[in-house]
Protein backbone atom coordinates (compact mmCIF):
# COMPACT_ATOMS: atom_id res chain seq x y z
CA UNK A 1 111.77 -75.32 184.41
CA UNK A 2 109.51 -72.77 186.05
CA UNK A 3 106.31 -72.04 183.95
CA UNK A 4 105.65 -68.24 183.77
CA UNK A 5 101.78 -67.28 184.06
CA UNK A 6 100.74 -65.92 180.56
CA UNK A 7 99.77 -62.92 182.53
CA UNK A 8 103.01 -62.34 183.68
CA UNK A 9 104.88 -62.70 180.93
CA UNK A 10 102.90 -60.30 178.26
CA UNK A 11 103.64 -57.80 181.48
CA UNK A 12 106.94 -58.89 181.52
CA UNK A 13 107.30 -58.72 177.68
CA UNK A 14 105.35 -55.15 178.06
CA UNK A 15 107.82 -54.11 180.24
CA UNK A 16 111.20 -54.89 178.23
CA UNK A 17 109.58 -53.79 175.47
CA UNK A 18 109.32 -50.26 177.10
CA UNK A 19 112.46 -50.30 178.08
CA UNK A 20 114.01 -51.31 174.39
CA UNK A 21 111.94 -48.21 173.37
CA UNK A 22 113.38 -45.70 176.12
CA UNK A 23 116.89 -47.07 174.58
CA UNK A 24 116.01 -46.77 170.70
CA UNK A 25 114.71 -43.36 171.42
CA UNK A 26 118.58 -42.37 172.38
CA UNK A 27 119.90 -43.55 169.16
CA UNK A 28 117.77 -41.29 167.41
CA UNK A 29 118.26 -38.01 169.25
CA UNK A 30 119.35 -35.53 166.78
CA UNK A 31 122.87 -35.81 166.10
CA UNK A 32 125.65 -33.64 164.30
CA UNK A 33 125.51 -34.16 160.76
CA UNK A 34 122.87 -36.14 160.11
CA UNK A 35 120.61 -34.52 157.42
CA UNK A 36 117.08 -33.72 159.01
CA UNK A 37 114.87 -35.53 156.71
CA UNK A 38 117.19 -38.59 156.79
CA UNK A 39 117.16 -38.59 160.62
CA UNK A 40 113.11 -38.26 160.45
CA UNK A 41 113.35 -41.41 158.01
CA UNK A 42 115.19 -43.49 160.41
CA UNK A 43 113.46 -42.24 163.65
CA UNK A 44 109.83 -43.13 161.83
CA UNK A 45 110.84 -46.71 161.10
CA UNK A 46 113.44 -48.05 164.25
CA UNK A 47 110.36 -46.00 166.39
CA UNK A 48 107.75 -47.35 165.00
CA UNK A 49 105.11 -49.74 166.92
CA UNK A 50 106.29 -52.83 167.27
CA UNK A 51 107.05 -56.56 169.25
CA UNK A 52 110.49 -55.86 169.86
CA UNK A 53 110.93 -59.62 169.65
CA UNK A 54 114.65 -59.35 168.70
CA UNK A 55 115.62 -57.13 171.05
CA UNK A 56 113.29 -58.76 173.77
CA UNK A 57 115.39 -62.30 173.04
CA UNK A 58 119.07 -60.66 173.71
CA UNK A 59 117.92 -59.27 176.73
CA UNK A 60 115.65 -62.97 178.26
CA UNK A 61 118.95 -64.84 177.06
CA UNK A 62 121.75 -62.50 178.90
CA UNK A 63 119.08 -63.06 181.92
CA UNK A 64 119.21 -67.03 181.43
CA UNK A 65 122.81 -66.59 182.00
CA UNK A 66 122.55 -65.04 184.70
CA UNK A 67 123.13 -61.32 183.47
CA UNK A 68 121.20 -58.19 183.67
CA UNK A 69 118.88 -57.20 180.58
CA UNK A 70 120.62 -53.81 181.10
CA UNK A 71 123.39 -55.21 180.65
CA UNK A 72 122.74 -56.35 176.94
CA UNK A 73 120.69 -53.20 175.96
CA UNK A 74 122.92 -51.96 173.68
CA UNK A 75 123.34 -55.15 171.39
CA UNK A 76 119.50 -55.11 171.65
CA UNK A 77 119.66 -51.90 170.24
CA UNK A 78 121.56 -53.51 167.50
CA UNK A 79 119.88 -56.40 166.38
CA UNK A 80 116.88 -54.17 165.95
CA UNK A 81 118.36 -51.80 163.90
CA UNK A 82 119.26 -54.44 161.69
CA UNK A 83 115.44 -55.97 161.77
CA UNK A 84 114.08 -51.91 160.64
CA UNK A 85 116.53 -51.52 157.72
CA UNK A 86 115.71 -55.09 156.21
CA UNK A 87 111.89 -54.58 156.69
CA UNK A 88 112.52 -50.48 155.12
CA UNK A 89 114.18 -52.47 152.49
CA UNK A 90 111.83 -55.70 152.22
CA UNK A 91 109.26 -53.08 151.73
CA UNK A 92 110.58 -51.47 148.55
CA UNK A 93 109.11 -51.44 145.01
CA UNK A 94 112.16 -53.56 143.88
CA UNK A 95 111.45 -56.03 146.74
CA UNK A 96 107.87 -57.29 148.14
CA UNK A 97 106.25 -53.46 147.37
CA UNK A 98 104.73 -53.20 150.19
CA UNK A 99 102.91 -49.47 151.30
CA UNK A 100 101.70 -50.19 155.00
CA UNK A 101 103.85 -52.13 157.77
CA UNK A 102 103.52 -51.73 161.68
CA UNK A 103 99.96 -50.37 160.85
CA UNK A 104 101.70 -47.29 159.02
CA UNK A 105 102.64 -46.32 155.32
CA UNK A 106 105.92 -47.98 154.53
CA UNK A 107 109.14 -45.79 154.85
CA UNK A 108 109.20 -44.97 151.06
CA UNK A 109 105.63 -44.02 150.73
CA UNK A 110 105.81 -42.12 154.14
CA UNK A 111 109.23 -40.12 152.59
CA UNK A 112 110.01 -41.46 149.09
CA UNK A 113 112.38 -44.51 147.38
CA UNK A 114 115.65 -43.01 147.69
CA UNK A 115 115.52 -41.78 151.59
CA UNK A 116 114.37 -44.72 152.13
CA UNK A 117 117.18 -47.01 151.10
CA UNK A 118 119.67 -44.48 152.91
CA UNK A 119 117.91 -44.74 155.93
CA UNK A 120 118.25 -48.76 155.65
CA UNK A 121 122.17 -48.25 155.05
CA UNK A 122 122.18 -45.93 157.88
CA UNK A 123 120.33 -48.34 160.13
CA UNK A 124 122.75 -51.14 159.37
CA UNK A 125 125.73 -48.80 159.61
CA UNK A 126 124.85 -47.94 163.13
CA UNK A 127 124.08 -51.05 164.71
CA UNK A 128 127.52 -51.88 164.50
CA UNK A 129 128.76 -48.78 165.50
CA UNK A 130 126.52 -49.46 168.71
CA UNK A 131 128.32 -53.00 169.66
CA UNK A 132 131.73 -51.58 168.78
CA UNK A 133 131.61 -48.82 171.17
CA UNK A 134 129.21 -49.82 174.04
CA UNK A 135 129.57 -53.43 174.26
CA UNK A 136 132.48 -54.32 176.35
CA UNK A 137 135.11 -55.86 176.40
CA UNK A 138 136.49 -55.31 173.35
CA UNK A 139 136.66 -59.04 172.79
CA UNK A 140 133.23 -59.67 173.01
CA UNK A 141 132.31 -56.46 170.84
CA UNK A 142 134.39 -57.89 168.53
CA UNK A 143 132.46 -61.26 168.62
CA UNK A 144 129.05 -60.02 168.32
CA UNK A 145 130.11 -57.88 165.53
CA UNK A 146 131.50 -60.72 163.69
CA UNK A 147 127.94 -63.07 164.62
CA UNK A 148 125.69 -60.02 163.61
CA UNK A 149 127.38 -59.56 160.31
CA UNK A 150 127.02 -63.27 159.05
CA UNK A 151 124.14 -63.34 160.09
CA UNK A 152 122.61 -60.37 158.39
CA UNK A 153 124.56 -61.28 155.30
CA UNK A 154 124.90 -63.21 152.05
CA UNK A 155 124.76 -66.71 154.21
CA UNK A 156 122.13 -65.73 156.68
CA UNK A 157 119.31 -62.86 156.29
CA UNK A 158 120.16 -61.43 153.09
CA UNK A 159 120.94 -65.06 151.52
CA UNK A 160 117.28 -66.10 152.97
CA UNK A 161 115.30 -63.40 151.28
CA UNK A 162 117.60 -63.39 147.38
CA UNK A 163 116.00 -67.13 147.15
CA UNK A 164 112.66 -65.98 149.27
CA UNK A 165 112.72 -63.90 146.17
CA UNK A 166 113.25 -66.37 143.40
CA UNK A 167 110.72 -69.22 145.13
CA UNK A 168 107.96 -67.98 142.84
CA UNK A 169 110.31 -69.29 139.84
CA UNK A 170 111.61 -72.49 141.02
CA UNK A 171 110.00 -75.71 141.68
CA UNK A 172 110.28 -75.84 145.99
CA UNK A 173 109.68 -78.47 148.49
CA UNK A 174 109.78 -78.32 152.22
CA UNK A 175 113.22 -78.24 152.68
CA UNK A 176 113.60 -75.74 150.49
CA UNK A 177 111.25 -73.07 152.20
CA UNK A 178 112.70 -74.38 155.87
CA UNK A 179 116.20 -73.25 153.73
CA UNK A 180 114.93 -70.00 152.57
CA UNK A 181 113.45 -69.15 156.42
CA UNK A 182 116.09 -70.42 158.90
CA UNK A 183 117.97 -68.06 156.99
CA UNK A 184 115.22 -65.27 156.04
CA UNK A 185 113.84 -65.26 159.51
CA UNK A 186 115.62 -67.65 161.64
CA UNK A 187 119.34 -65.97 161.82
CA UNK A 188 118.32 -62.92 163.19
CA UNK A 189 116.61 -64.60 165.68
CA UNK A 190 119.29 -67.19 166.90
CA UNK A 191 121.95 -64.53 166.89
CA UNK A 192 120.00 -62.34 168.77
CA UNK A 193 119.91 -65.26 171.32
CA UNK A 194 123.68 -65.99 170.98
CA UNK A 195 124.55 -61.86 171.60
CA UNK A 196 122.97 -61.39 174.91
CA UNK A 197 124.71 -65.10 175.62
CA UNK A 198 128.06 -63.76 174.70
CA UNK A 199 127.84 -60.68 177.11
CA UNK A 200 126.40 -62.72 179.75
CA UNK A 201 129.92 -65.02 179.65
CA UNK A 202 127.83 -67.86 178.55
CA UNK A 203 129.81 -71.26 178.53
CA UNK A 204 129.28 -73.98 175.23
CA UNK A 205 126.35 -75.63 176.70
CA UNK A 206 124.02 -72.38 177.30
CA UNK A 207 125.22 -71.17 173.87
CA UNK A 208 124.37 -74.20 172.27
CA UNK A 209 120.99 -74.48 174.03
CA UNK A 210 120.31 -71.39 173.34
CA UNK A 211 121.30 -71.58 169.36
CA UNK A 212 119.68 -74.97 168.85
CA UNK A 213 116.56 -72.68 170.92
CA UNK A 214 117.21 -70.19 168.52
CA UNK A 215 116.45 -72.17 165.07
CA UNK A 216 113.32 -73.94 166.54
CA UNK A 217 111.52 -70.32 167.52
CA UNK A 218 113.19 -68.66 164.40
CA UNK A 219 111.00 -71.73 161.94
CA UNK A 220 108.04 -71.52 164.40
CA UNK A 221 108.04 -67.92 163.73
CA UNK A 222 107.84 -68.15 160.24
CA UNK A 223 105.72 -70.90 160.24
CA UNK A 224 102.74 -68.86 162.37
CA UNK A 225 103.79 -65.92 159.99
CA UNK A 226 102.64 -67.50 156.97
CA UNK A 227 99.42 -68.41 158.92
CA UNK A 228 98.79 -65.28 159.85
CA UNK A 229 99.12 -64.02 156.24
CA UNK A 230 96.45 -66.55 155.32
CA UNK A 231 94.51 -66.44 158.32
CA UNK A 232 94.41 -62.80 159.68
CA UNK A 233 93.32 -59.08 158.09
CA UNK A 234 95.25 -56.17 158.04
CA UNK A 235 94.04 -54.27 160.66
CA UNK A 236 95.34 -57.12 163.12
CA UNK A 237 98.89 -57.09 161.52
CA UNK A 238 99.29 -53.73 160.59
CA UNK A 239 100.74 -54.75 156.73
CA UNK A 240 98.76 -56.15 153.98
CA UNK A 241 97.57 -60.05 154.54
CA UNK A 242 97.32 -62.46 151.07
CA UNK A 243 100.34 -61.08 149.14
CA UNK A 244 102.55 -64.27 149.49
CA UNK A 245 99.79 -66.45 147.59
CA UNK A 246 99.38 -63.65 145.39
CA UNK A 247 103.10 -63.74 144.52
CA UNK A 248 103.43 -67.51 143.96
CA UNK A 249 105.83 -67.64 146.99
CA UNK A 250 106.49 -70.96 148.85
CA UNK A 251 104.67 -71.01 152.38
CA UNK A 252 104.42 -73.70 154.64
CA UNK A 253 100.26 -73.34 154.54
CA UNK A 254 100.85 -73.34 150.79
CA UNK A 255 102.65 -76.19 150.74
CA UNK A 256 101.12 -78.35 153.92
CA UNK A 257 97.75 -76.81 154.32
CA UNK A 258 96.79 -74.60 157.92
CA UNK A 259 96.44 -77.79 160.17
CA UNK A 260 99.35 -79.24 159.72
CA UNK A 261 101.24 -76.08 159.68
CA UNK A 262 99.67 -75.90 162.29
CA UNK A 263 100.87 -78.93 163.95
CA UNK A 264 104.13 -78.37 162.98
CA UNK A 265 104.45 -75.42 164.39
CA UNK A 266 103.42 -76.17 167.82
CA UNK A 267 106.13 -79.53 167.54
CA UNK A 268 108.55 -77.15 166.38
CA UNK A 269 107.90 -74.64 169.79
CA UNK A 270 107.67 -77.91 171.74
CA UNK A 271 111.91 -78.77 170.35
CA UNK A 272 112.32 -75.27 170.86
CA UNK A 273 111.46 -75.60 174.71
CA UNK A 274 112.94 -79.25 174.60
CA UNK A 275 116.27 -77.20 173.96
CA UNK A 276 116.34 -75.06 177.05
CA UNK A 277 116.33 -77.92 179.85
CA UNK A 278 120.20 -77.26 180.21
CA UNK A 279 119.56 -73.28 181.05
CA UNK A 280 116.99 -74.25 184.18
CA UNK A 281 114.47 -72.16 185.58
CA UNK A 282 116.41 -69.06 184.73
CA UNK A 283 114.67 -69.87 180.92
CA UNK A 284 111.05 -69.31 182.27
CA UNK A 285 110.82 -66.27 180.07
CA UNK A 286 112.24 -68.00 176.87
CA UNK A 287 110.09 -70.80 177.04
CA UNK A 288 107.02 -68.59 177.85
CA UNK A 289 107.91 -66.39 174.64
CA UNK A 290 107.63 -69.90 172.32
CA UNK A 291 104.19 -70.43 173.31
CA UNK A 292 103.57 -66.79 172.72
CA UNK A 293 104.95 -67.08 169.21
CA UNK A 294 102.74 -70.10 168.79
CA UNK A 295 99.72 -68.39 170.28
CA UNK A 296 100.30 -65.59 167.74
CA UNK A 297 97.58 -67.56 165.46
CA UNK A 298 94.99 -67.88 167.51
C-alpha cells in the first residue's frame, strides 16, 4: 500500500472537507415550508465547524473502489446529517447536558429545548430523503437506506448510547464499553465506509475489508476520544473535557489507565490498516486517516 505524506493528506482531508461543506450548504438553502427559525436551527448545527470524518470516509472508500468522491457526495451528505441530529440530541438536558460543542453553545442553548429536538428529527428525516432521491440506482438507494437506518437505530447508534447512558449504574468491564462504542460510535463509522462502497459497485471482499476497516477505526476513535476527554481542555475540543469521569461513565482510560489505552489504540489502528491490504494502493487515504485518528492525542 502506498503511504500518503502526513502533509498531503491533512491537504487532502482539507480539501474534501471543503467540498462536503460546499454540498451541506445546498441542503440548507431556504426551502418552501420550512419555518425560519427551524431552518436557522438546522443550518447552525449540520454548518457548524467540524472534521467531517463521516462524510470524509464515504467519499476515501467510493475512491478505494475505484469511484469518484463526487460520486458519493450525496450519501456523505447523509451520514452527516445523521452525526448533527444525534450530537443536537446527545447534547440535551435529558441526555449528556452539554452547552458548548464544535467550540459553540449547543443547539438548545443557542435556540432553546424544543427547536432543538425538531431540528434533530428534521436532520434525520432528511438524510434519507437525500439517498432516496439522489443516490442512484434505485437499488442501491434502497440499500444504503436500509444500512443507514440500522445503523442509526435501536441495534446500532441509538442502542450504543441507551446503555452509554445506563453505564454509570451497572457494574461494566471491557467488553462491555467495546459493546456500548462499536455501537455508540463505531456504526456510523463502518456504514459510512460500506455507503460510498455500495455506490462504488464494490464486490464482497472490498466490502468486507472495508467493514472489518470500519469497526477497528470506529473503537480507535472512541478509544482516543476518551483520551482526549481526560487529556485535553476545552478550547482544543471545542465541548467541555472531564464530564465522563464526572458522570461515572465507563471509559477505556477509566477502566485501563492512558498508556494502555494508549497502546490499545494504536494496535487497534494497526488491525484497522491490517484490514485494507485487499483494497491496494487505492486505500492510501484510509490508512493515512487511522494514523490521523490515532495522532488525534498527541
Amino acid at each position: 500500500m502506498v503511504e500518503i505524506p502526513s502533509r498531503c493528506f491533512t491537504e487532502y482531508a482539507a480539501q474534501l472537507r471543503r467540498q462536503v461543506d460546499v454540498a451541506l450548504h445546498r441542503h440548507v438553502e431556504p426551502g418552501a415550508g420550512c419555518p425560519p427559525l427551524l431552518r436557522d436551527a438546522i443550518a447552525y448545527s449540520l454548518l457548524a465547524p467540524g472534521k467531517r470524518l463521516r462524510p470524509m470516509l464515504v467519499l476515501m472508500a467510493a475512491e478505494a473502489c475505484g469511484r469518484s468522491a463526487e460520486s458519493a457526495m450525496p450519501a456523505a451528505c447523509a451520514v452527516e446529517m445523521v452525526h448533527a441530529y444525534s450530537l443536537i440530541h446527545d447534547d440535551l438536558p435529558a441526555m449528556d447536558d452539554d452547552d458548548l460543542r464544535r467550540g459553540q453553545p449547543t443547539c438548545h442553548k443557542k435556540f432553546d429545548e424544543a427547536t432543538a429536538i425538531l431540528a434533530g428529527d428534521a436532520l434525520l428525516t432528511m438524510a434519507f430523503e437525500v439517498l432516496a432521491t439522489q443516490v442512484s440506482p434505485l437499488d442501491v438507494a434502497a440499500a444504503c437506506c436500509a444500512e443507514l437506518a440500522a445503523a442509526a437505530g435501536p441495534s446500532g447508534m441509538v442502542g450504543g448510547q441507551a446503555d452509554d447512558m445506563a453505564a454509570p449504574h451497572v457494574e461494566g468491564d471491557l467488553a462491555a464499553l467495546e459493546s456500548i462504542h462499536r455501537r455508540k460510535t463505531g456504526a456510523m463509522i463502518r456504514v459510512s465506509l460500506r455507503l460510498g462502497a455500495r455506490i462504488a459497485s464494490a464486490d464482497a471482499e472490498q466490502l468486507a475489508a472495508l467493514s472489518d476497516y470500519g469497526d477497528q477505526l470506529g473503537l480507535a476513535f472512541q478509544i482516543t476520544d476518551d483520551l482526549l476527554d481526560v487529556q485535553s481542555n476545552e478550547a482544543t475540543l471545542g465541548k467541555r473535557v472531564g464530564k465522563d469521569a464526572g458522570l461515572g461513565k465507563l471509559t477505556f482510560p477509566g477502566l485501563l489507565g492512558i498508556d494502555q489505552s494508549l497502546a490499545r489504540a494504536e494496535q487497534t489502528v494497526q488491525r484497522a490498516c491490517r484490514a485494507l491490504e485487499p483494497l491496494g494502493s487505492r486505500a492510501g487515504s484510509l490508512e493515512a486517516l487511522a494514523h490521523y485518528v490515532l495522532e488525534r492525542n498527541r
